[in-house]
C-alpha atoms as a PDB file:
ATOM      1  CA  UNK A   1       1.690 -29.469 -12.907  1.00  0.00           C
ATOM      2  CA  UNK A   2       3.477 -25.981 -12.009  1.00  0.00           C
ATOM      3  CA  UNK A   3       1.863 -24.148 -14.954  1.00  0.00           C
ATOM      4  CA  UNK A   4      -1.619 -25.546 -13.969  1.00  0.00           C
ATOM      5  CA  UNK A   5      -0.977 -24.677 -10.349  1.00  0.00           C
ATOM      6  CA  UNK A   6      -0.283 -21.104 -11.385  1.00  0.00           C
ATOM      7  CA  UNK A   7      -3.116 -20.704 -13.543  1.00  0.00           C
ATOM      8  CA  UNK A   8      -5.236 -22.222 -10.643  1.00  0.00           C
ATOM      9  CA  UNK A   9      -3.458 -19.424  -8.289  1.00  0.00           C
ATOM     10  CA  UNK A  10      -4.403 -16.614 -10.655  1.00  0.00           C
ATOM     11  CA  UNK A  11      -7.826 -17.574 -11.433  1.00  0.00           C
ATOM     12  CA  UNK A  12      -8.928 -17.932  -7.445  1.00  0.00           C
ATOM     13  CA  UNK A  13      -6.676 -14.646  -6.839  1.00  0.00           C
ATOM     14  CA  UNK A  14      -8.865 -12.753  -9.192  1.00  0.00           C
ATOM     15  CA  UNK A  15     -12.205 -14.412  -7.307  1.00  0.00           C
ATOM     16  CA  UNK A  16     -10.793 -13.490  -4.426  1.00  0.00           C
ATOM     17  CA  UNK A  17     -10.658  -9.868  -6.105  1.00  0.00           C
ATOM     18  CA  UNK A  18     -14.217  -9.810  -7.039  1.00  0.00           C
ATOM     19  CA  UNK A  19     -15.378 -11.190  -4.465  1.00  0.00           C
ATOM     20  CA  UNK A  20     -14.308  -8.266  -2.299  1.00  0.00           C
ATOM     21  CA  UNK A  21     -15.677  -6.036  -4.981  1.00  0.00           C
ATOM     22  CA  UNK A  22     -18.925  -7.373  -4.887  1.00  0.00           C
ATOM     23  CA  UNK A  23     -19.155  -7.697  -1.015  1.00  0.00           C
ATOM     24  CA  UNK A  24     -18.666  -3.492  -1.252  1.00  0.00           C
ATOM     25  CA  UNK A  25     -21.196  -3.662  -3.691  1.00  0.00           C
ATOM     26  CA  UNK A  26     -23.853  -6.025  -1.163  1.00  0.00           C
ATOM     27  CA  UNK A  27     -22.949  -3.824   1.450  1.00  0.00           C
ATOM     28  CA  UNK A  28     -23.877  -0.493  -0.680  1.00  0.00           C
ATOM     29  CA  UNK A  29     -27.045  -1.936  -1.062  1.00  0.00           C
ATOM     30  CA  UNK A  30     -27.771  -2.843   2.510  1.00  0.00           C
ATOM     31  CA  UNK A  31     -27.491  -7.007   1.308  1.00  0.00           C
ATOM     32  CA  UNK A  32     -25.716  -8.028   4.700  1.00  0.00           C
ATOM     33  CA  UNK A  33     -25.807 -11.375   4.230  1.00  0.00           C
ATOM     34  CA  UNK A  34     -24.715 -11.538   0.512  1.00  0.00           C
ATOM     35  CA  UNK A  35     -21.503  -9.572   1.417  1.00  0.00           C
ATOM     36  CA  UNK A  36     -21.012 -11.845   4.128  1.00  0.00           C
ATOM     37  CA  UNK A  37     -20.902 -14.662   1.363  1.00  0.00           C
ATOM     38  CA  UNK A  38     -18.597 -12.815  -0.931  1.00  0.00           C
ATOM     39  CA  UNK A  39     -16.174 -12.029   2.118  1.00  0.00           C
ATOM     40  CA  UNK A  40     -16.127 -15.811   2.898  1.00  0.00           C
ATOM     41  CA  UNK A  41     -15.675 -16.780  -0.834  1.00  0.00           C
ATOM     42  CA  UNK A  42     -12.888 -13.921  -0.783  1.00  0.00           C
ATOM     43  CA  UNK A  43     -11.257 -15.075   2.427  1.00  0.00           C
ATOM     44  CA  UNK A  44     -11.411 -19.106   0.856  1.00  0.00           C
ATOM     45  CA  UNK A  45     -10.037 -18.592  -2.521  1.00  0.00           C
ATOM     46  CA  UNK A  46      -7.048 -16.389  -0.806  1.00  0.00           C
ATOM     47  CA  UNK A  47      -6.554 -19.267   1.613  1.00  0.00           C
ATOM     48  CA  UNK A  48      -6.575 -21.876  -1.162  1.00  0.00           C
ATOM     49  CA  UNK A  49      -3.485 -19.668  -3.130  1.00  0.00           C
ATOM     50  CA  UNK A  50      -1.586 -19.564   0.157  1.00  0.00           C
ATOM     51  CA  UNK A  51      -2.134 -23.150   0.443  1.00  0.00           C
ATOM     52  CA  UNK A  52      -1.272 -24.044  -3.177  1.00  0.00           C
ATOM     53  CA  UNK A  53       1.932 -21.445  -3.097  1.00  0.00           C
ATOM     54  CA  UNK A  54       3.337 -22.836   0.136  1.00  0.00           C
ATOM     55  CA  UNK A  55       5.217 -25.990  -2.048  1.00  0.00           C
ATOM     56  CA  UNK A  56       6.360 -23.427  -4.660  1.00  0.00           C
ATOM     57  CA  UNK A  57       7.646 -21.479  -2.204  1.00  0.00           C
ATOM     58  CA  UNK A  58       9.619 -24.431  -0.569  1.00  0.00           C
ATOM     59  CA  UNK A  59      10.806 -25.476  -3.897  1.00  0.00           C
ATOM     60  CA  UNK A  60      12.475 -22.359  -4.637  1.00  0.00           C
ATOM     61  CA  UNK A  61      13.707 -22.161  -1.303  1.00  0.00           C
ATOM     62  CA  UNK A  62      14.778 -26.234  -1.678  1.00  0.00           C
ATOM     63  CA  UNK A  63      16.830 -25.080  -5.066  1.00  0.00           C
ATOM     64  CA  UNK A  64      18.612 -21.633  -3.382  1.00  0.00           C
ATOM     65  CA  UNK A  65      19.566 -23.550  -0.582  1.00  0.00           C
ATOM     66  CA  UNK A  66      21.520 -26.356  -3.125  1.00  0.00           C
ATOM     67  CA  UNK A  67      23.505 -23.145  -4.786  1.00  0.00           C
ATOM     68  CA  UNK A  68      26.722 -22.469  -3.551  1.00  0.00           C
ATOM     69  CA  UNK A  69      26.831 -19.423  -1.054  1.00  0.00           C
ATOM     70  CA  UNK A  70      28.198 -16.897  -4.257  1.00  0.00           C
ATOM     71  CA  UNK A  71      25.296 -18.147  -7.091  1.00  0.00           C
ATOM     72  CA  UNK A  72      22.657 -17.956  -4.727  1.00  0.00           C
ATOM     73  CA  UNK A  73      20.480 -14.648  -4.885  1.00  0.00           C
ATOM     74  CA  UNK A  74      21.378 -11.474  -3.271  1.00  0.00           C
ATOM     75  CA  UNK A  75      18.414 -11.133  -0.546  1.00  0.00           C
ATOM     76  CA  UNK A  76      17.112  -7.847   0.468  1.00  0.00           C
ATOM     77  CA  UNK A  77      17.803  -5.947   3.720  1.00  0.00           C
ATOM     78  CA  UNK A  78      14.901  -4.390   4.730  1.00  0.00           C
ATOM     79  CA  UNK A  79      14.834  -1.135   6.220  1.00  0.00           C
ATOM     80  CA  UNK A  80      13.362  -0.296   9.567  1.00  0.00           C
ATOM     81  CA  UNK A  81       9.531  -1.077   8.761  1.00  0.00           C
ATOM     82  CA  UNK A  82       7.127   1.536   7.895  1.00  0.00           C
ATOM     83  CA  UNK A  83       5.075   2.977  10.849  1.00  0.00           C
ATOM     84  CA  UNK A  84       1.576   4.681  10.684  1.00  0.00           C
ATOM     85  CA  UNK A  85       2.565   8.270  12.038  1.00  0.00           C
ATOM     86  CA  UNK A  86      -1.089   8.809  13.697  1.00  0.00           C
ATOM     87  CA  UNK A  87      -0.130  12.081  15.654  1.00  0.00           C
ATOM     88  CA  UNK A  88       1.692  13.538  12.368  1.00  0.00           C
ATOM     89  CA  UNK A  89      -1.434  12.812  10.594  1.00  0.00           C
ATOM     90  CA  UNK A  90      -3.933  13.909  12.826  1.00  0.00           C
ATOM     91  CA  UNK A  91      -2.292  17.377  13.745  1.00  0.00           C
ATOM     92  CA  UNK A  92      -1.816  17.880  10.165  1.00  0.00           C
ATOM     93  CA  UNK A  93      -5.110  17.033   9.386  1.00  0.00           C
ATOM     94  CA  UNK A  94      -6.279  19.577  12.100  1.00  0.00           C
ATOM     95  CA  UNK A  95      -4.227  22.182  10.676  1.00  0.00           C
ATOM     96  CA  UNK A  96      -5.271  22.363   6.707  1.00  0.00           C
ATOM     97  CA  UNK A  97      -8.911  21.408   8.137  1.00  0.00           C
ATOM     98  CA  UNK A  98      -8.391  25.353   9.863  1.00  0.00           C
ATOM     99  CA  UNK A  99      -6.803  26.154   6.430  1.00  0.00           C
ATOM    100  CA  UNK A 100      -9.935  25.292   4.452  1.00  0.00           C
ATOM    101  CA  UNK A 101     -12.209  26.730   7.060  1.00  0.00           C
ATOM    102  CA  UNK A 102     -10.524  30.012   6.905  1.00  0.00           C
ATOM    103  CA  UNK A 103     -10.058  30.085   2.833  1.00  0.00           C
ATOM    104  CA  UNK A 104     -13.835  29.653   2.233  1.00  0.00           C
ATOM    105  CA  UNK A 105     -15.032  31.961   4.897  1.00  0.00           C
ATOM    106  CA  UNK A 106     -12.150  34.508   3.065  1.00  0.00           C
ATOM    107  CA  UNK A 107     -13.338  33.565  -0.454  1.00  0.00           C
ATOM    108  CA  UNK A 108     -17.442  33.177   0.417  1.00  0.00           C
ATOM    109  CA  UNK A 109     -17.594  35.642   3.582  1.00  0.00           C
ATOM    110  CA  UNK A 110     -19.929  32.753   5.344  1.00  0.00           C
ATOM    111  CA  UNK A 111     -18.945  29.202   6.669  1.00  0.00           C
ATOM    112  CA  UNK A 112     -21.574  27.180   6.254  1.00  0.00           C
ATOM    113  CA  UNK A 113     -22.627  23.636   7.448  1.00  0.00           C
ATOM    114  CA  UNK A 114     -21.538  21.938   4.164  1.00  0.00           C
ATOM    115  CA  UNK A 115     -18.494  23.453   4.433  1.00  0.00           C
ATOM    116  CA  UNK A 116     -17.652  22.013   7.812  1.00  0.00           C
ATOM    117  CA  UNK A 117     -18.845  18.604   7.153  1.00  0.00           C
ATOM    118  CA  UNK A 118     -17.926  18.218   3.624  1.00  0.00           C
ATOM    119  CA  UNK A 119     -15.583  20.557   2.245  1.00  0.00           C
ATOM    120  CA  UNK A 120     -13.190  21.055   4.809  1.00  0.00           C
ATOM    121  CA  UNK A 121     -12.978  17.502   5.557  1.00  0.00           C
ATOM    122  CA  UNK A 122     -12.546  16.473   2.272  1.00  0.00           C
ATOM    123  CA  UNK A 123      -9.727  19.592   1.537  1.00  0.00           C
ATOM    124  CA  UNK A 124      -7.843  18.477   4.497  1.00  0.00           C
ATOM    125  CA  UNK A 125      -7.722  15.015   4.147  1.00  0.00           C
ATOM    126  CA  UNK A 126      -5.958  15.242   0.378  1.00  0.00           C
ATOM    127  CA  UNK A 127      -3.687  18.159   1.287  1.00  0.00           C
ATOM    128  CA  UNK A 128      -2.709  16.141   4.261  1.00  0.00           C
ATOM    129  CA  UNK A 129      -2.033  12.967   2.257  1.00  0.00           C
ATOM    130  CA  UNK A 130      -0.108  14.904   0.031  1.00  0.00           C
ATOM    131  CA  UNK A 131       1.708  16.896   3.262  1.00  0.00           C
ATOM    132  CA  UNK A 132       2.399  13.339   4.846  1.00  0.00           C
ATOM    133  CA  UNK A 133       3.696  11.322   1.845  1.00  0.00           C
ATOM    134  CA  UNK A 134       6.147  14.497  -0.345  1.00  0.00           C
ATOM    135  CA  UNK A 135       7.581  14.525   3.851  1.00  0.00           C
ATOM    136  CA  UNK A 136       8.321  11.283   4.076  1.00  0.00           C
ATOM    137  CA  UNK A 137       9.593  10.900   0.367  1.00  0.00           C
ATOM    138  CA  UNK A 138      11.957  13.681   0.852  1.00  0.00           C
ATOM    139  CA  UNK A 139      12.893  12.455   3.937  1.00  0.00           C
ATOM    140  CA  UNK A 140      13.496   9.084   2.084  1.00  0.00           C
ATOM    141  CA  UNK A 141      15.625  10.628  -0.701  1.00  0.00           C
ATOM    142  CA  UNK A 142      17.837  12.259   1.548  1.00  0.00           C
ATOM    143  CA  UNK A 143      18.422   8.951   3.721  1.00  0.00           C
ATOM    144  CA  UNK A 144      19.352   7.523   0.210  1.00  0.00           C
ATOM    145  CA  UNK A 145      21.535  10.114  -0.312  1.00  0.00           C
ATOM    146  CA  UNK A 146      23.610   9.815   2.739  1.00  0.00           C
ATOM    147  CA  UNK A 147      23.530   5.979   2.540  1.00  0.00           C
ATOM    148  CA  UNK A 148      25.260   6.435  -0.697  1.00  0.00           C
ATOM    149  CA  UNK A 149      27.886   9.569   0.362  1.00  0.00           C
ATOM    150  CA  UNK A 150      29.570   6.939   2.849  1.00  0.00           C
ATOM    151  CA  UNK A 151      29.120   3.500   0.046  1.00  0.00           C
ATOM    152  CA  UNK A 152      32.164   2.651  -1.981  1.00  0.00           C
ATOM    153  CA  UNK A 153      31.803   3.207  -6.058  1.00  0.00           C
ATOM    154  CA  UNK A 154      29.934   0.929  -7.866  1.00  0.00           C
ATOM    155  CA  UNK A 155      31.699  -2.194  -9.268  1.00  0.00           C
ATOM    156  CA  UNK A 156      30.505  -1.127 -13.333  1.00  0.00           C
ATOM    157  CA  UNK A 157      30.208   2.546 -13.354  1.00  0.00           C
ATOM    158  CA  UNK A 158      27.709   3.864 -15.682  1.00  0.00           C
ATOM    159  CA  UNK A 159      28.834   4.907 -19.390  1.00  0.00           C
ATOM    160  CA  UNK A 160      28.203   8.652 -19.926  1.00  0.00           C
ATOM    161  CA  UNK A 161      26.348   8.994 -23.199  1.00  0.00           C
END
């Protein structure tokens, strides 16, 4: 019954995928009402695999609960969750926006109205995407790093080769 329910799961999880593909598609082509169907066949089938996952879900639960405290799994502790940073983004936006602006006037000797509304744009979002996310990575690493400075050795330390 499991293996069925699963296979169920996967097959309305991947409707639920195309569904949302082709309701990008409807919309593309100005069909308002078909994407309106595939968004409601999308937000169905996802409903139906949270509805059949729910008793899986307790099962599991049902069985770790039955372990003794030491054989059950080691559950994650989340960090603090991850925020949007909207101000980080938009003033770095701004500023590589400037960037491309002042490249392509250096590099052409004209700005141009395809340059403000498509170049620049474009230039700035990806170089602030790339700004925003090495930032926070490093910033990441080096949180890792001191979590680890202050952590007793592991238990099995690695073999060197």
């Amino acid at each position: 019954m499991t293996t069925l329910r699963r296979l169920v799961m996967v097959v309305l999880s991947g409707v639920s995928m195309l569904a949302l593909l082709f309701a990008a598609f409807a919309l593309a082509f100005g069909r308002y009402d078909g994407a309106a169907f595939y968004v409601i066949v999308m937000l169905l089938s996802a409903a139906l695999v949270g509805y059949l996952w729910r008793p899986e879900r307790a099962l599991k639960r049902a069985e770790e609960a039955r372990l003794p405290p030491e054989a059950r799994p080691v559950t994650r502790i989340p960090r603090r969750p991850i925020t949007f940073p909207l101000v980080e983004s938009l003033v770095t936006f701004a500023f590589w926006y400037v960037v491309a602006v002042i490249v392509d006037r250096v590099v052409t000797g004209t700005t141009n109205t395809f340059t403000l509304a498509a170049i620049a744009p474009f230039a700035a979002f990806l170089l602030a995407t790339i700004t925003i996310a090495g930032r926070h990575m490093a910033f990441r690493i080096t949180a890792e790093d001191d979590d680890h400075r202050g952590a007793s050795p592991p238990e099995n330390p690695p073999t060197p080769l």
